[in-house]
N, C-alpha and C. Protein backbone atom coordinates (compact mmCIF):
# COMPACT_ATOMS: atom_id res chain seq x y z
N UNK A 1 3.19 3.14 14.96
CA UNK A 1 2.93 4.28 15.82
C UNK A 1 2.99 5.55 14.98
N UNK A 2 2.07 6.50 15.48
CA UNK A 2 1.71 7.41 14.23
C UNK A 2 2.52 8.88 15.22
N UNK A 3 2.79 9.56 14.87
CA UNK A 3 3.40 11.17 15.72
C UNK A 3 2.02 12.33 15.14
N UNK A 4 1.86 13.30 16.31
CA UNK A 4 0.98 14.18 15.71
C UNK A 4 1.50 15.06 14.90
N UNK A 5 1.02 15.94 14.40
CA UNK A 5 1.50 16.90 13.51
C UNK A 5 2.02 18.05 13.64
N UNK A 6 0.83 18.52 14.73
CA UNK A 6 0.84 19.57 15.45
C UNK A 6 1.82 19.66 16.28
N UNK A 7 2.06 18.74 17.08
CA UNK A 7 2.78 19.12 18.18
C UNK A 7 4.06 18.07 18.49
N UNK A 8 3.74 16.64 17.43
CA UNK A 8 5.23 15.87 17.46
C UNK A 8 5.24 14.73 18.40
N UNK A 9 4.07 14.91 19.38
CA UNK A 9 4.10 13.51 20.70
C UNK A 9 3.51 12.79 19.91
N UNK A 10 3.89 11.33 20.27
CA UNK A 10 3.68 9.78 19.60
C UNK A 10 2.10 9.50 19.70
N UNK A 11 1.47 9.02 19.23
CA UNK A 11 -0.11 8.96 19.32
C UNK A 11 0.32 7.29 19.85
N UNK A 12 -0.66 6.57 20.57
CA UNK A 12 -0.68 5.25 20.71
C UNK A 12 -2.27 4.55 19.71
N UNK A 13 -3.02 4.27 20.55
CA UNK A 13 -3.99 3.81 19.97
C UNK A 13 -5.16 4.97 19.54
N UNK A 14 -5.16 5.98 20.57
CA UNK A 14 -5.93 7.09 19.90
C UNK A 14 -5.98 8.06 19.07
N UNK A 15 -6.69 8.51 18.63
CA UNK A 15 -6.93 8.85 16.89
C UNK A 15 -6.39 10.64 17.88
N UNK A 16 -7.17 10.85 19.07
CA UNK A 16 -7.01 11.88 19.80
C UNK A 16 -5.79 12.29 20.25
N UNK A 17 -4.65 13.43 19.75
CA UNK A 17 -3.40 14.14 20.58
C UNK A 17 -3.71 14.09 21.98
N UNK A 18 -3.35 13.65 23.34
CA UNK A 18 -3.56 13.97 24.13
C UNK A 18 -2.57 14.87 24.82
N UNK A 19 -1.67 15.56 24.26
CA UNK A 19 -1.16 16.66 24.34
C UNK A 19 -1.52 17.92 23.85
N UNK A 20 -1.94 17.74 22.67
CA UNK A 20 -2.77 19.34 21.98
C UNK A 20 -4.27 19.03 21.93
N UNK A 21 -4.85 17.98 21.62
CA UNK A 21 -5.85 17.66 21.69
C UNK A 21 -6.41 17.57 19.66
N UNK A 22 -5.21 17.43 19.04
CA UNK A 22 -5.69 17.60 17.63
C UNK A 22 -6.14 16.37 17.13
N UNK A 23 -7.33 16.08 16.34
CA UNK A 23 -8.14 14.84 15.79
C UNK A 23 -7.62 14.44 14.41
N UNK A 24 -6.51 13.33 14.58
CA UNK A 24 -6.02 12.52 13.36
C UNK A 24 -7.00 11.18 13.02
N UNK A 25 -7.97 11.11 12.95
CA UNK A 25 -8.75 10.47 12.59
C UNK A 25 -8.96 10.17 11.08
N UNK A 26 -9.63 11.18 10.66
CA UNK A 26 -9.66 11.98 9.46
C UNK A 26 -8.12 11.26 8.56
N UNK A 27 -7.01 11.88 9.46
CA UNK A 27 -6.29 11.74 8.22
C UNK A 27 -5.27 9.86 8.25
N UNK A 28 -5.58 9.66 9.45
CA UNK A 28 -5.84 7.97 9.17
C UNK A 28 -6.38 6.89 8.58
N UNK A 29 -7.83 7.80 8.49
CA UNK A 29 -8.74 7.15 7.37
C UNK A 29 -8.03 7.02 6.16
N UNK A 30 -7.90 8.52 5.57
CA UNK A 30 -7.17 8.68 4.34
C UNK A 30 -5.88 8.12 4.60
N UNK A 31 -5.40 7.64 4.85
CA UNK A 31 -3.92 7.04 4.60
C UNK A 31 -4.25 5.47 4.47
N UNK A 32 -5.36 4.99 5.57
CA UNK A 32 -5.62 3.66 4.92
C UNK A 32 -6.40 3.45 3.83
N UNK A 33 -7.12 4.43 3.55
CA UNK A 33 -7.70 4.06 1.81
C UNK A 33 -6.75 4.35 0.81
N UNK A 34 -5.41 4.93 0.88
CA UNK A 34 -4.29 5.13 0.15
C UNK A 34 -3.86 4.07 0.07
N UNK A 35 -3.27 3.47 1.13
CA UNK A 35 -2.91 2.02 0.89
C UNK A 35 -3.85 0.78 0.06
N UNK A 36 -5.04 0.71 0.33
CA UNK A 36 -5.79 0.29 -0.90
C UNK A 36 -6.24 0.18 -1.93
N UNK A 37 -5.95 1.61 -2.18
CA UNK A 37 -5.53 2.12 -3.48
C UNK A 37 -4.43 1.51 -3.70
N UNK A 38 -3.80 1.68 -3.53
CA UNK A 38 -1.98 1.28 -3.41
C UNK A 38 -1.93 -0.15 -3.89
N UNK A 39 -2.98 -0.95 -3.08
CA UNK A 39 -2.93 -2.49 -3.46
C UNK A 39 -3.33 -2.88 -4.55
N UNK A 40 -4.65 -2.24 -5.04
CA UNK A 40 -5.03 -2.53 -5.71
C UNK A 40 -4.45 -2.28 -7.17
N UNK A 41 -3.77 -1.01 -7.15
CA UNK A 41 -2.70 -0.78 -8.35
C UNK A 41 -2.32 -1.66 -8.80
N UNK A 42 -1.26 -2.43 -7.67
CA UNK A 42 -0.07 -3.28 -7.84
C UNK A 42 -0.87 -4.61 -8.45
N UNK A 43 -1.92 -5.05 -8.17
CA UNK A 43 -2.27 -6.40 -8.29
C UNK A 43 -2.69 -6.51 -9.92
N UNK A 44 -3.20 -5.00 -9.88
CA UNK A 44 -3.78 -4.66 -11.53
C UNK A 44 -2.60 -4.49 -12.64
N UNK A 45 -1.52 -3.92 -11.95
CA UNK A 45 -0.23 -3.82 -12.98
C UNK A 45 0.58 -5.41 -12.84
N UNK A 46 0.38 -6.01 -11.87
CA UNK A 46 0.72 -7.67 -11.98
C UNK A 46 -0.15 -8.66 -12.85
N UNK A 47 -1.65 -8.26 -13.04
CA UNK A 47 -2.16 -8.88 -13.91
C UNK A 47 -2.12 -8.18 -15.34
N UNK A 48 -1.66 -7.32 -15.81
CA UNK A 48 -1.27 -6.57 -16.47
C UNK A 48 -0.31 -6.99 -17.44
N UNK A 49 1.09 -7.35 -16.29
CA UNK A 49 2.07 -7.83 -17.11
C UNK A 49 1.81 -9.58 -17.41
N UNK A 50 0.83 -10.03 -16.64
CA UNK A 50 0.74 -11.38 -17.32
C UNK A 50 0.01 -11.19 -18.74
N UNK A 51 -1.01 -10.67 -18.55
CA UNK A 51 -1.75 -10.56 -19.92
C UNK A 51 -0.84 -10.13 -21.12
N UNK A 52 -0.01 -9.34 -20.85
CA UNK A 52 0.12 -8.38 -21.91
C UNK A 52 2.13 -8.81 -22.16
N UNK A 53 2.32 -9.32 -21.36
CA UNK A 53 4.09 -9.93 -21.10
C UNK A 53 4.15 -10.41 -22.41
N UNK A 54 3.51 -11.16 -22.65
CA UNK A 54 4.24 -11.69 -24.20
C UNK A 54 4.63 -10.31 -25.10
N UNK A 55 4.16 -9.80 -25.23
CA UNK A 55 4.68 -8.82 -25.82
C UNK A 55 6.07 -7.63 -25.85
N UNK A 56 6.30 -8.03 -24.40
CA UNK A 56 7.48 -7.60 -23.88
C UNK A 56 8.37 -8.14 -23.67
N UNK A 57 8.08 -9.84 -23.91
CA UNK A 57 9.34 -10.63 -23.14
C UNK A 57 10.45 -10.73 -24.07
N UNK A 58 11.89 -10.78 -23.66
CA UNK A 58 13.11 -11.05 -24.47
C UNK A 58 13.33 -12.45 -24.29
N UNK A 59 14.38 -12.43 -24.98
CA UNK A 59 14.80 -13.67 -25.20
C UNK A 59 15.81 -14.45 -24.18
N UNK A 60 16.70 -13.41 -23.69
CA UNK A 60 17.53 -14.11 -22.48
C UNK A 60 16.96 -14.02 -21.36
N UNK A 61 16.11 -13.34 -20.84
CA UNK A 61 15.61 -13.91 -19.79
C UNK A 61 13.84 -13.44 -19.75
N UNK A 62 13.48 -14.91 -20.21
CA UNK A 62 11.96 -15.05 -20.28
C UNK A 62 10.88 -14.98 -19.15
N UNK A 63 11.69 -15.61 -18.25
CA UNK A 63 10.82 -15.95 -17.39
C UNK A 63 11.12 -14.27 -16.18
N UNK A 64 10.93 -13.65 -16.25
CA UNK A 64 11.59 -12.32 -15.26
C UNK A 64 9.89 -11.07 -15.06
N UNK A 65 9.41 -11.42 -16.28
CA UNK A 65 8.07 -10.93 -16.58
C UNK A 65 7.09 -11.75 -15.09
N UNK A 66 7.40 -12.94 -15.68
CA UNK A 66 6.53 -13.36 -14.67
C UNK A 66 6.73 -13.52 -12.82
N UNK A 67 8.00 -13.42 -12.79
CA UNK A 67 8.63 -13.00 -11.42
C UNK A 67 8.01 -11.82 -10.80
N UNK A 68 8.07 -10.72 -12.16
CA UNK A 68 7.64 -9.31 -11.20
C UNK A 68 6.11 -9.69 -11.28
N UNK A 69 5.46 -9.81 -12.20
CA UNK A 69 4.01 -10.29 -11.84
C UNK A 69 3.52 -10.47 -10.62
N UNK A 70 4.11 -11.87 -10.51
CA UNK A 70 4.03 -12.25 -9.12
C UNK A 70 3.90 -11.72 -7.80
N UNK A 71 5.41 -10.70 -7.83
CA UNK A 71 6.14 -10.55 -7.02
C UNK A 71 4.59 -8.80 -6.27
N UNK A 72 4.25 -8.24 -8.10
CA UNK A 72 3.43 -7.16 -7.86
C UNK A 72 2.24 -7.71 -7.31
N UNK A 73 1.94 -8.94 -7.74
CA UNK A 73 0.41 -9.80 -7.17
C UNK A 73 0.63 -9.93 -6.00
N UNK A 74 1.43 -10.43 -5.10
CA UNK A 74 1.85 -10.54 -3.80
C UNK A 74 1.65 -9.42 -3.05
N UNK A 75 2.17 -8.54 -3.64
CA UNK A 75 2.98 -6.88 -2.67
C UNK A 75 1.09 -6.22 -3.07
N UNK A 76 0.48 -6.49 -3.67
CA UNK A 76 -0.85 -5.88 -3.89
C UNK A 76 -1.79 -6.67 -2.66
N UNK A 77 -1.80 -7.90 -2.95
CA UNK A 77 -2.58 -8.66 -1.98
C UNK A 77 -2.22 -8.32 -0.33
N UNK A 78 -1.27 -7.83 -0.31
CA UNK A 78 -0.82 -7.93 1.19
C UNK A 78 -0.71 -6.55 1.62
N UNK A 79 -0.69 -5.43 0.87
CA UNK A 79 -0.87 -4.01 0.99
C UNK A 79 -2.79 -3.93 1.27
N UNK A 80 -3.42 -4.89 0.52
CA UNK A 80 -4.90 -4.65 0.12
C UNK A 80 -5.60 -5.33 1.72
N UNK A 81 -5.02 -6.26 2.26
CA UNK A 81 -5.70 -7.09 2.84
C UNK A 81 -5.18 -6.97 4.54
N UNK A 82 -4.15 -6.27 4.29
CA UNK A 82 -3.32 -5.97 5.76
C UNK A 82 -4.67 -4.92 6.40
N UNK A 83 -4.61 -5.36 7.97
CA UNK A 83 -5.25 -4.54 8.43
C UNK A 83 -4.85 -3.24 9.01
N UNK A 84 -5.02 -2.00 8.31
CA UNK A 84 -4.53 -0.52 8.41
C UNK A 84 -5.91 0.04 9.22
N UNK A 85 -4.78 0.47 10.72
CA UNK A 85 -5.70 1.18 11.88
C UNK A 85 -5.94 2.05 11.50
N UNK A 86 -7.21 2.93 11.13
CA UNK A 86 -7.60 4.18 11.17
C UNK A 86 -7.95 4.79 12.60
């Protein structure tokens, strides 16, 4: 649930304030292409550290590279693919 800006009442499904009458449309859009942005970061800095992990990995704990990988491949895929109401 999104609040208007202007005036603070809860928006439900419409993009329209029906208290002030101000149009958050616009900036719904932009917040869900932020988040796709957003996803797509994460999935790129998860394939990132696979490619490039050897180079970073220590010795006591090897496998931790590939945890966050993962963990960023996951949190990318599901930021990217979630459906965000504009």
């Amino acid at each position: 649930m999104h609040i208007c800006e202007k005036c603070g009442s809860p928006l439900n499904q419409h993009s329209i304030c029906t208290r002030c009458g101000l149009d958050h449309s616009r900036y719904l859009r932009h917040a869900a292409f932020a988040m796709k942005v957003l996803g797509v970061v994460c999935a790129v800095a998860g394939v990132g550290l696979i490619v490039y992990g050897d180079q970073l990995k220590t010795e006591s704990y090897p496998y931790d590279l590939w945890a966050w990988a993962a963990l960023l491949i996951v949190i990318g895929g599901v930021t990217f693919y979630r459906k965000w109401k504009p």
